[in-house]
Protein backbone atom coordinates (compact mmCIF):
# COMPACT_ATOMS: atom_id res chain seq x y z
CA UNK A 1 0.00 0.00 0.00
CA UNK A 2 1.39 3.63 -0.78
CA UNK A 3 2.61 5.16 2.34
CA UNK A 4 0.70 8.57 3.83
CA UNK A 5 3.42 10.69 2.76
CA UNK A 6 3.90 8.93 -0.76
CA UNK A 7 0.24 10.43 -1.96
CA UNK A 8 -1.73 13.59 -3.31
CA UNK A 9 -4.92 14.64 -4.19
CA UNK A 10 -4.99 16.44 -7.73
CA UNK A 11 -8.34 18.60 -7.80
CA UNK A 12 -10.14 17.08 -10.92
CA UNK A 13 -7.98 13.87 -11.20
CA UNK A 14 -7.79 12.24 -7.95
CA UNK A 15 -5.54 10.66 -5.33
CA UNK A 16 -1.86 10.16 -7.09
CA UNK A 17 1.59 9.25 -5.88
CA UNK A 18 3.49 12.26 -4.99
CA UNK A 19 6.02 11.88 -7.44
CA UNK A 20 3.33 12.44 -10.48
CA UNK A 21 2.97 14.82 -12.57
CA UNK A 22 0.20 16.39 -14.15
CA UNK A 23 -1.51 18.94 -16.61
CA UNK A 24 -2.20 21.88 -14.57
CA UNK A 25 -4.75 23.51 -17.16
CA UNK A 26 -6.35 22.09 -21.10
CA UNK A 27 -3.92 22.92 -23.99
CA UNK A 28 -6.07 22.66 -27.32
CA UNK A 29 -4.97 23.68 -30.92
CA UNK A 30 -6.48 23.11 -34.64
CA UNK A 31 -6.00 22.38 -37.80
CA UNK A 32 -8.30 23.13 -40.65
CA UNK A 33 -11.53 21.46 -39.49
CA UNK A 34 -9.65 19.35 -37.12
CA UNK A 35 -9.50 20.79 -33.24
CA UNK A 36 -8.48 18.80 -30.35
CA UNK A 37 -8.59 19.43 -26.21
CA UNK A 38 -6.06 18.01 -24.22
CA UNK A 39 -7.75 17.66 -21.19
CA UNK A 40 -5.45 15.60 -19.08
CA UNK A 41 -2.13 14.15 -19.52
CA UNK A 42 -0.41 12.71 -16.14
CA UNK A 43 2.77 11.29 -15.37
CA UNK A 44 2.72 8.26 -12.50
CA UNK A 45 5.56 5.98 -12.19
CA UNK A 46 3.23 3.12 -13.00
CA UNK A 47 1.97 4.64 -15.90
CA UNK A 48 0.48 7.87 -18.38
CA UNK A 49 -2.71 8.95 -18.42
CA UNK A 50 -4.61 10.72 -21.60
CA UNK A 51 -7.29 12.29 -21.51
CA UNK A 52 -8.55 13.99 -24.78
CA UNK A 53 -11.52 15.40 -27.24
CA UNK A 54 -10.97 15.14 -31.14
CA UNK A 55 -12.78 17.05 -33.71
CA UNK A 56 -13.01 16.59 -37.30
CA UNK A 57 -14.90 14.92 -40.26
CA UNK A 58 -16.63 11.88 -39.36
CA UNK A 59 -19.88 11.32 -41.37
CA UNK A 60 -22.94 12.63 -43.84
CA UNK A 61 -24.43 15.35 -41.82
CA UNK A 62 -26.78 14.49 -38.81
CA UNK A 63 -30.75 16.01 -39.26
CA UNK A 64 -34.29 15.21 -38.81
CA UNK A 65 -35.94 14.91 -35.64
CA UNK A 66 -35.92 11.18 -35.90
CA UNK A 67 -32.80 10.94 -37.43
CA UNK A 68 -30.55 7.49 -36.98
CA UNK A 69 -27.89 7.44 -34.60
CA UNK A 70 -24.69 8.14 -36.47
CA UNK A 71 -21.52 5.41 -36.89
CA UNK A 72 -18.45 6.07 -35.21
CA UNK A 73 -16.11 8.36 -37.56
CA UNK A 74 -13.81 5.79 -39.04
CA UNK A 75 -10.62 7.31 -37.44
CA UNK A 76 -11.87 6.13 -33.84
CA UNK A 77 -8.93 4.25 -33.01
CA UNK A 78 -6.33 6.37 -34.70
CA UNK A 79 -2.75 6.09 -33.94
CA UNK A 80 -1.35 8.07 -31.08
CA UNK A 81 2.35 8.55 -29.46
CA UNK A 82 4.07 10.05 -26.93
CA UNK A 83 7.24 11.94 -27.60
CA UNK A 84 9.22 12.89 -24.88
CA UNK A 85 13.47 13.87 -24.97
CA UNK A 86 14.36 10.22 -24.71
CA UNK A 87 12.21 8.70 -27.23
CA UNK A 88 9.13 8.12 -27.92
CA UNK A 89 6.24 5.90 -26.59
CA UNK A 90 3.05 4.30 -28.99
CA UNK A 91 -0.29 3.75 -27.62
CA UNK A 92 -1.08 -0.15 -27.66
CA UNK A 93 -4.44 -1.77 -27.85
CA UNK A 94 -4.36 -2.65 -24.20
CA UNK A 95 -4.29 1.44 -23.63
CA UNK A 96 -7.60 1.62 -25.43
CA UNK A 97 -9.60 0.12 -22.47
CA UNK A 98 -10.47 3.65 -20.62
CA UNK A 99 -13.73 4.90 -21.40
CA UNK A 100 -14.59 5.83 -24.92
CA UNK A 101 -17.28 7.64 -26.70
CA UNK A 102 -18.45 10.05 -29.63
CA UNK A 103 -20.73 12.78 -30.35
CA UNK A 104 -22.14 14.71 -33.83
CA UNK A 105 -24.18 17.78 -33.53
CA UNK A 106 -27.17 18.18 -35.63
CA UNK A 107 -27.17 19.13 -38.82
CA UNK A 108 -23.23 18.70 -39.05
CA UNK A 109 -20.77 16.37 -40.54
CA UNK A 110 -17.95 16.64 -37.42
CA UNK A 111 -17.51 14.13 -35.37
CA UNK A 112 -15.65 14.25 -31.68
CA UNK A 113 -14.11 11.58 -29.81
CA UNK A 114 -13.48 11.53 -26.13
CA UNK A 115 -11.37 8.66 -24.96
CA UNK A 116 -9.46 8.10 -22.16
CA UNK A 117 -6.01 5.92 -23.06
CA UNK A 118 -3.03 5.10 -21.07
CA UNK A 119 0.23 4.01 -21.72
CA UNK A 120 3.58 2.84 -20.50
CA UNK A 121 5.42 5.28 -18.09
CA UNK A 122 7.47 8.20 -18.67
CA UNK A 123 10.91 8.49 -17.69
CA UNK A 124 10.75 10.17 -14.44
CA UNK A 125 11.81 13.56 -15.17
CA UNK A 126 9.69 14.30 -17.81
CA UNK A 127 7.76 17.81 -17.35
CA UNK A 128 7.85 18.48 -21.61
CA UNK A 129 6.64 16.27 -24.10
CA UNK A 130 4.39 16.10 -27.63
CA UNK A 131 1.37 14.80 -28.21
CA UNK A 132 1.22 13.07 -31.36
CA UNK A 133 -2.05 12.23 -33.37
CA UNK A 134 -1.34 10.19 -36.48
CA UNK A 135 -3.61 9.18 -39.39
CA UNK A 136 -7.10 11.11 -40.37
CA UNK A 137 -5.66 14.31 -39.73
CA UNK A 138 -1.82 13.83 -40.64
CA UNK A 139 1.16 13.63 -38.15
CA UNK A 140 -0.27 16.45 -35.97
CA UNK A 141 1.86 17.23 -32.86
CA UNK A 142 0.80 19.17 -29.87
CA UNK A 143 3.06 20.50 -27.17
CA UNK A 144 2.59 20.04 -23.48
CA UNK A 145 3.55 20.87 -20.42
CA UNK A 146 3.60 19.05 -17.14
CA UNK A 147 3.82 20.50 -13.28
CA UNK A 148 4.71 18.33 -10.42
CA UNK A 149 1.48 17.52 -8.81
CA UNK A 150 2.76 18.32 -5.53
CA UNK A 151 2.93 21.80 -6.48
CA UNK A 152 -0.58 22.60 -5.85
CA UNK A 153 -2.07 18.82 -4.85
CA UNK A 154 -3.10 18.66 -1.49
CA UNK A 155 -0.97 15.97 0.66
CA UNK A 156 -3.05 12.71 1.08
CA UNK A 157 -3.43 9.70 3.81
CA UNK A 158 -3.17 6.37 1.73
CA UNK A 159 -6.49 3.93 3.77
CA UNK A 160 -7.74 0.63 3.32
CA UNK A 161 -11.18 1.01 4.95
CA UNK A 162 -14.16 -1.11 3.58
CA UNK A 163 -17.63 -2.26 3.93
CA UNK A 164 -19.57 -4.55 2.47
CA UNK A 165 -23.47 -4.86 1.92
CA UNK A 166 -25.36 -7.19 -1.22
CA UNK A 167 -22.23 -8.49 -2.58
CA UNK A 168 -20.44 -4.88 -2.95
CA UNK A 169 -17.68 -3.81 -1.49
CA UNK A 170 -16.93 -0.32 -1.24
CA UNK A 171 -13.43 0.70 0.04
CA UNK A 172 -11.86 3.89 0.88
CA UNK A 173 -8.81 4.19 -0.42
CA UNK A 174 -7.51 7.79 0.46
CA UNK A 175 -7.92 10.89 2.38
CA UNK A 176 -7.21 14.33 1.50
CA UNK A 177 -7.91 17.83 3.40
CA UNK A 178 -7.70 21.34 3.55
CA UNK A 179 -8.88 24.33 5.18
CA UNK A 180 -11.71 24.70 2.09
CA UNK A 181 -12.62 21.04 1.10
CA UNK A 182 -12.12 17.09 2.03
CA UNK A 183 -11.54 14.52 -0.85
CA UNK A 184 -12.52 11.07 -0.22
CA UNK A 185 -11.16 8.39 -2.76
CA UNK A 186 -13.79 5.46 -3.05
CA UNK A 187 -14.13 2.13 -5.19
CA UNK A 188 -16.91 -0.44 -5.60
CA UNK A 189 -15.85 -4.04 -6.28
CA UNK A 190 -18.53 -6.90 -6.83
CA UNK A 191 -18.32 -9.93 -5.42
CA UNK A 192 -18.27 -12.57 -8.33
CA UNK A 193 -21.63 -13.95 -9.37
CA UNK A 194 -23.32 -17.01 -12.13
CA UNK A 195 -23.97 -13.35 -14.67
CA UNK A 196 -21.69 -10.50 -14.35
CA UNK A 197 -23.22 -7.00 -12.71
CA UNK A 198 -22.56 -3.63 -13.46
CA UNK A 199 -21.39 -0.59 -10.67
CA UNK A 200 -23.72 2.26 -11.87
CA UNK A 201 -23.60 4.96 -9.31
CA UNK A 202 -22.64 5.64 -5.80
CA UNK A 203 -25.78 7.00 -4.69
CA UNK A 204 -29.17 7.08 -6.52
CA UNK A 205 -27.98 8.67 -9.17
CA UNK A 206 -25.10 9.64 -10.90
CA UNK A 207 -23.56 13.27 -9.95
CA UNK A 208 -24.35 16.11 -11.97
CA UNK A 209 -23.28 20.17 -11.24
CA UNK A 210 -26.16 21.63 -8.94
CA UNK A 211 -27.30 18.15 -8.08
CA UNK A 212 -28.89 17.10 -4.34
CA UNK A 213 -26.00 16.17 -1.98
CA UNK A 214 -25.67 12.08 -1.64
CA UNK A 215 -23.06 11.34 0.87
CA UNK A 216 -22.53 12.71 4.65
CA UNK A 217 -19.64 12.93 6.02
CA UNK A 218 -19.13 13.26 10.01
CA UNK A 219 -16.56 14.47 12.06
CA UNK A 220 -15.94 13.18 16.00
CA UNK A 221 -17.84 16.07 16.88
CA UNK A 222 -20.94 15.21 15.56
CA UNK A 223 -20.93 17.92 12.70
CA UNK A 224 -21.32 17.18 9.17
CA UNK A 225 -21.33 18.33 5.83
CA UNK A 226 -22.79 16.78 2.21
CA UNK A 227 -21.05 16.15 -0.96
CA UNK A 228 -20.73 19.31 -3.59
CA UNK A 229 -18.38 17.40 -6.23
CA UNK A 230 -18.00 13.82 -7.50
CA UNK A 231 -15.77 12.93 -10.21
CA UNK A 232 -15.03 9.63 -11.75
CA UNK A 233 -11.57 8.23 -11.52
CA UNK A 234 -9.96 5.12 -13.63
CA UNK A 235 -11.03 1.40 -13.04
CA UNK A 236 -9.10 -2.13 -13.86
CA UNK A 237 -12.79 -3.04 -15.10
CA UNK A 238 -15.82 -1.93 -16.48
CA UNK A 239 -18.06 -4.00 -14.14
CA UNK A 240 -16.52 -1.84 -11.05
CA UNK A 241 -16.58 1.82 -10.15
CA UNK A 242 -14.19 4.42 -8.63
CA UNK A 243 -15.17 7.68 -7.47
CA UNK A 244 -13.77 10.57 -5.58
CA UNK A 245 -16.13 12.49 -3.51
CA UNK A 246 -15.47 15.95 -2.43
CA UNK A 247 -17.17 17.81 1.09
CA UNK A 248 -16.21 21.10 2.48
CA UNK A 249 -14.35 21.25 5.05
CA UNK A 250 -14.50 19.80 8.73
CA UNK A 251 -12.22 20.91 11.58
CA UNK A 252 -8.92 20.13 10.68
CA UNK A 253 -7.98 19.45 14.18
CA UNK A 254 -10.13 15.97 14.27
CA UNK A 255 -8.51 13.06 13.87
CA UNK A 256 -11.69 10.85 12.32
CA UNK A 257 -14.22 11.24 10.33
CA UNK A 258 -17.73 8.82 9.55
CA UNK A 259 -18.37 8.70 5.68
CA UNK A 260 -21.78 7.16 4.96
CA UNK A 261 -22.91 6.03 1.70
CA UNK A 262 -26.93 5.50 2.02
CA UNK A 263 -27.21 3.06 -1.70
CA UNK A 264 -25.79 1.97 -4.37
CA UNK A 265 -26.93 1.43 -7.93
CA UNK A 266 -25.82 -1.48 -10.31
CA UNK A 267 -27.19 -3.37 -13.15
CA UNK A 268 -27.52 -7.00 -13.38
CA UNK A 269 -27.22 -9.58 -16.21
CA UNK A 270 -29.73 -12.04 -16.43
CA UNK A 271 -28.28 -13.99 -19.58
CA UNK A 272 -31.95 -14.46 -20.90
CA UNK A 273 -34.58 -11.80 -22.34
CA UNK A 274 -37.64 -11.32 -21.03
CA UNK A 275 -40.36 -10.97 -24.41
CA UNK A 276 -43.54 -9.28 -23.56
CA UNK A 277 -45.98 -7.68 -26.36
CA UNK A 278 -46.85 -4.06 -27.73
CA UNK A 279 -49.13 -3.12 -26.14
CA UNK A 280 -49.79 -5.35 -22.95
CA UNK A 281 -49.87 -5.54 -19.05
CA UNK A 282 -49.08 -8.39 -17.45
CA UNK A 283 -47.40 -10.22 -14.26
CA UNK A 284 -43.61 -11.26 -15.42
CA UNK A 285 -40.97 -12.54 -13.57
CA UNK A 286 -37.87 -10.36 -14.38
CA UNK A 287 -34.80 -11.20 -12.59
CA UNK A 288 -35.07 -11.80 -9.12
CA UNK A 289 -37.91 -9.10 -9.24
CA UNK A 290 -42.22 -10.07 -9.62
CA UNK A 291 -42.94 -7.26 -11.41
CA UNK A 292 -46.28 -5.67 -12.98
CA UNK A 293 -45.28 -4.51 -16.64
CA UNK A 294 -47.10 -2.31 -18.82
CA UNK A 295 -45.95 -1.73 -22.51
CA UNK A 296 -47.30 1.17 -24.47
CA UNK A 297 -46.79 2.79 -27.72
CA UNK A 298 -45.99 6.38 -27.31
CA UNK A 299 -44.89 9.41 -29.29
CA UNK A 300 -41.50 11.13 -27.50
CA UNK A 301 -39.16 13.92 -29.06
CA UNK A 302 -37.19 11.93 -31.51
CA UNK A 303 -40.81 10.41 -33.05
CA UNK A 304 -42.34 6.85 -32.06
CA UNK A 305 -40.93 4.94 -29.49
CA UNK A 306 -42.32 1.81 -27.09
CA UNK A 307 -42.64 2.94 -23.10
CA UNK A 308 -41.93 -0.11 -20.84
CA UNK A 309 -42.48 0.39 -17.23
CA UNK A 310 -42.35 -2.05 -14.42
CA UNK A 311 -43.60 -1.90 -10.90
CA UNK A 312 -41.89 -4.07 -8.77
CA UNK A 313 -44.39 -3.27 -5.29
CA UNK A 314 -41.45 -1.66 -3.71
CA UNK A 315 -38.71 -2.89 -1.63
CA UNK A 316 -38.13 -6.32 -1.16
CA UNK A 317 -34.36 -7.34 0.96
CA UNK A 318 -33.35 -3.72 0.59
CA UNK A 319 -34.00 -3.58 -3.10
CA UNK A 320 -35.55 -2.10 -5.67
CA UNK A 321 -35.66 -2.52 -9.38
CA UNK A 322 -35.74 0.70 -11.24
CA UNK A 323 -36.39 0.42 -15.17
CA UNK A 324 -34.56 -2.42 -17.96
CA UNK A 325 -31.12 -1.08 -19.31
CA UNK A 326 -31.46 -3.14 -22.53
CA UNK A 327 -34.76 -2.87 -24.85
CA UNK A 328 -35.43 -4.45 -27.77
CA UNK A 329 -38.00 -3.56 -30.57
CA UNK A 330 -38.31 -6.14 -33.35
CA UNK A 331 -35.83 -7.39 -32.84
CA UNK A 332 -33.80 -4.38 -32.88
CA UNK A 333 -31.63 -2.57 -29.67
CA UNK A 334 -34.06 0.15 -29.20
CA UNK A 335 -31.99 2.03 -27.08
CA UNK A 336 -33.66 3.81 -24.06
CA UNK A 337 -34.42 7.32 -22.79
CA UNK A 338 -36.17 8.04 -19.77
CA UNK A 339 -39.91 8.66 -18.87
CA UNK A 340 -39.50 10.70 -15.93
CA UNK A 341 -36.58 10.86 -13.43
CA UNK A 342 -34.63 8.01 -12.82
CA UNK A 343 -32.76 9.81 -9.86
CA UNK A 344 -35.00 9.86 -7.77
CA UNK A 345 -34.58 6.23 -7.05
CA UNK A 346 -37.49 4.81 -7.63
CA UNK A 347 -39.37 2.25 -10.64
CA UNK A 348 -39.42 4.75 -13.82
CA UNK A 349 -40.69 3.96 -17.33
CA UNK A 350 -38.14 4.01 -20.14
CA UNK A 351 -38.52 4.64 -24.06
CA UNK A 352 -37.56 2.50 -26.67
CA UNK A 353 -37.14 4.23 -30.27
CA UNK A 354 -39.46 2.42 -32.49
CA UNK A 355 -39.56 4.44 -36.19
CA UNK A 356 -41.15 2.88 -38.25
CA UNK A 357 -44.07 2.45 -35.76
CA UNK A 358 -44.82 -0.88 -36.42
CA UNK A 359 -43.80 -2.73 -32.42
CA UNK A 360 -45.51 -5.67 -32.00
CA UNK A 361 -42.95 -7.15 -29.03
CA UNK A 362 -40.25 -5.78 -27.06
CA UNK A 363 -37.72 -8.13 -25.42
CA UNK A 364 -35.66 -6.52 -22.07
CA UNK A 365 -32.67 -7.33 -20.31
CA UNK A 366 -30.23 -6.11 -17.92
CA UNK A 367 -32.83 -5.06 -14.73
CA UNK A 368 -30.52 -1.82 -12.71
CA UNK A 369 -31.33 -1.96 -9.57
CA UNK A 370 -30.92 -0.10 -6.21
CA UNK A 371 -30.01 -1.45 -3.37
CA UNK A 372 -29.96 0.12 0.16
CA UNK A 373 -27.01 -0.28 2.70
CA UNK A 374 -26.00 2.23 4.44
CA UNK A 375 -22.07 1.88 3.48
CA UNK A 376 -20.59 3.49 6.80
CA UNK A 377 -16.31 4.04 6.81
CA UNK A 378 -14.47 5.48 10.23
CA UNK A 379 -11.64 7.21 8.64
CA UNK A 380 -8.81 7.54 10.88
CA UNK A 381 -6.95 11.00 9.92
């Protein structure tokens, strides 16, 4: 385990060794239609991470109100290198496992990537390097520079404090404070199970600017304060979930504070899909779950869709099924959207898209769930 004095917190990033280092602010250039955002790029002695947005031309322009979901520009996976005053280091496909995605705005023919990628380490004194993006749009190299993360990182307490409720471990991992916040580094693990689940959120929901505070945490005095920030940090796998959660301050003279974590909310593979017909009500066993679904045709922003919403009666063992992640029209991945609010952490309908408006079955899978602890840590300071 890293040693107290071995660790940082990096605002935005999360808990680090002390000998990282870090972009301190974005660097982003273009190049004809082509513009990129470097939004992080850090130096660990275990590895570098990248964290970036590309820009450029990906596809026939995107319009209509029902229009299809675009395909992935074909320069996805484009080469990308590190070059540093020693050399130089390529991204492999075992750096492509952070998370990935891509975006079009209407009525355009740009495309934007945002993936996260590590690779190899550094050498250790590295603090100038290029970024090198290969491919679609040409050997294009952008300049960075890198600040010791201990230069404005706030000195952290390596833990190894856990609980356990359902089959989910949540451990806390680090410790960070100041005289204006405390940063508490936490990640999920699942127990192993006959079908693989799926960490979805700490909390009822996940985080979002302006949101309603989760998390309380408690010093030995009895007062306490609620989360304002949550930011996702990196995980060995996709099934887990690591998060940094950020309070304001306590009094810095205590020497423990009580972090409690009220739910949790994951989704779980069934390996089988559940068929039911458009439109219907009827008792189905989904999951674990007896459930009372009703399956409607409806007409939502993007044109005809299928609603499927399923009552489960409320809790049963401290949990509660919330809506299907996977739905199936035809015979085709519908995709979902929501009916309401799924944060506030109860059974909400979800909508299937459906175009040609011809559903006569929808098949579901994948039931997320909630499920109710509380999670409670004693972290010793």
């Amino acid at each position: 385990m890293i040693g107290p004095s071995e660790l940082v917190f990096v605002p935005g990033v999360g808990f680090r060794p002390s000998t990282s280092a870090t972009l301190v602010t974005p660097v982003s250039a273009e190049r004809g239609e082509w513009s990129v955002t470097i939004e992080r790029l850090l130096r660990s002695p275990e590895k570098t991470e990248l964290v970036f947005s590309l820009t450029g031309p990906g596809g026939p322009p995107v319009s209509g109100p029902g229009f299809a979901r675009p395909e992935p520009p074909p320069w996805m996976h484009l080469p990308i290198s590190l070059h540093h005053a020693g050399g130089k280091i390529e991204l492999t496909n075992d750096g492509r496992q952070g998370p990935s995605g891509f975006s079009a705005g209407a009525g355009s023919h740009l495309r934007t990537i945002h993936p996260t990628v590590r690779f190899p380490p550094l050498p250790s004194d590295t603090m100038e390097l290029e970024v090198v993006f290969d491919g679609a749009p040409g050997t294009w190299a952008v300049p960075v520079t890198l600040s010791a993360s201990t230069q404005y990182g706030l000195p952290a307490k390596a833990l190894e404090v856990a609980d356990r409720h359902h089959g989910v471990t949540l451990t806390s991992r680090g410790v960070a404070r100041s005289d204006t916040l405390t940063a508490v580094d936490i990640y999920a693990n699942l127990d192993a199970t006959p079908q693989p689940r799926f960490m979805r959120s700490l909390g009822i929901r996940r985080h979002r600017a302006g949101g309603e505070p989760q998390f309380t945490l408690t010093d030995e005095t009895g007062n306490d304060v609620r989360d304002f920030a949550v930011f996702d940090d990196e995980v060995a796998s996709g099934r887990e979930l690591h998060q940094v959660l950020v309070f304001p301050a306590l009094d810095t003279s205590a020497t423990r504070y009580v972090l409690t974590i009220p739910d949790v909310v994951l989704a779980e593979h069934i390996g089988a899909w559940t068929t039911l017909a458009v439109p219907s009500e009827s008792a189905v066993r989904f999951g674990t779950f007896d459930v009372h679904a009703t399956v409607t045709k409806v007409q939502s922003r993007r044109g005809p869709a299928v609603r499927v919403f399923l009552d489960d009666a409320g809790w049963r063992d401290d949990r509660r099924l919330l809506y299907p992640e996977s739905v199936w029209v035809n015979g085709r991945d519908g995709g979902i959207g929501w009916d309401g609010s799924p944060s506030l952490g109860e059974p909400c309908g979800v909508n299937a898209e459906n175009p040609e408006d011809d559903a006569h079955e929808v098949m579901i899978e994948n039931p997320v769930v909630r499920l109710r602890g509380p999670w409670r840590f004693e972290l010793d300071l």
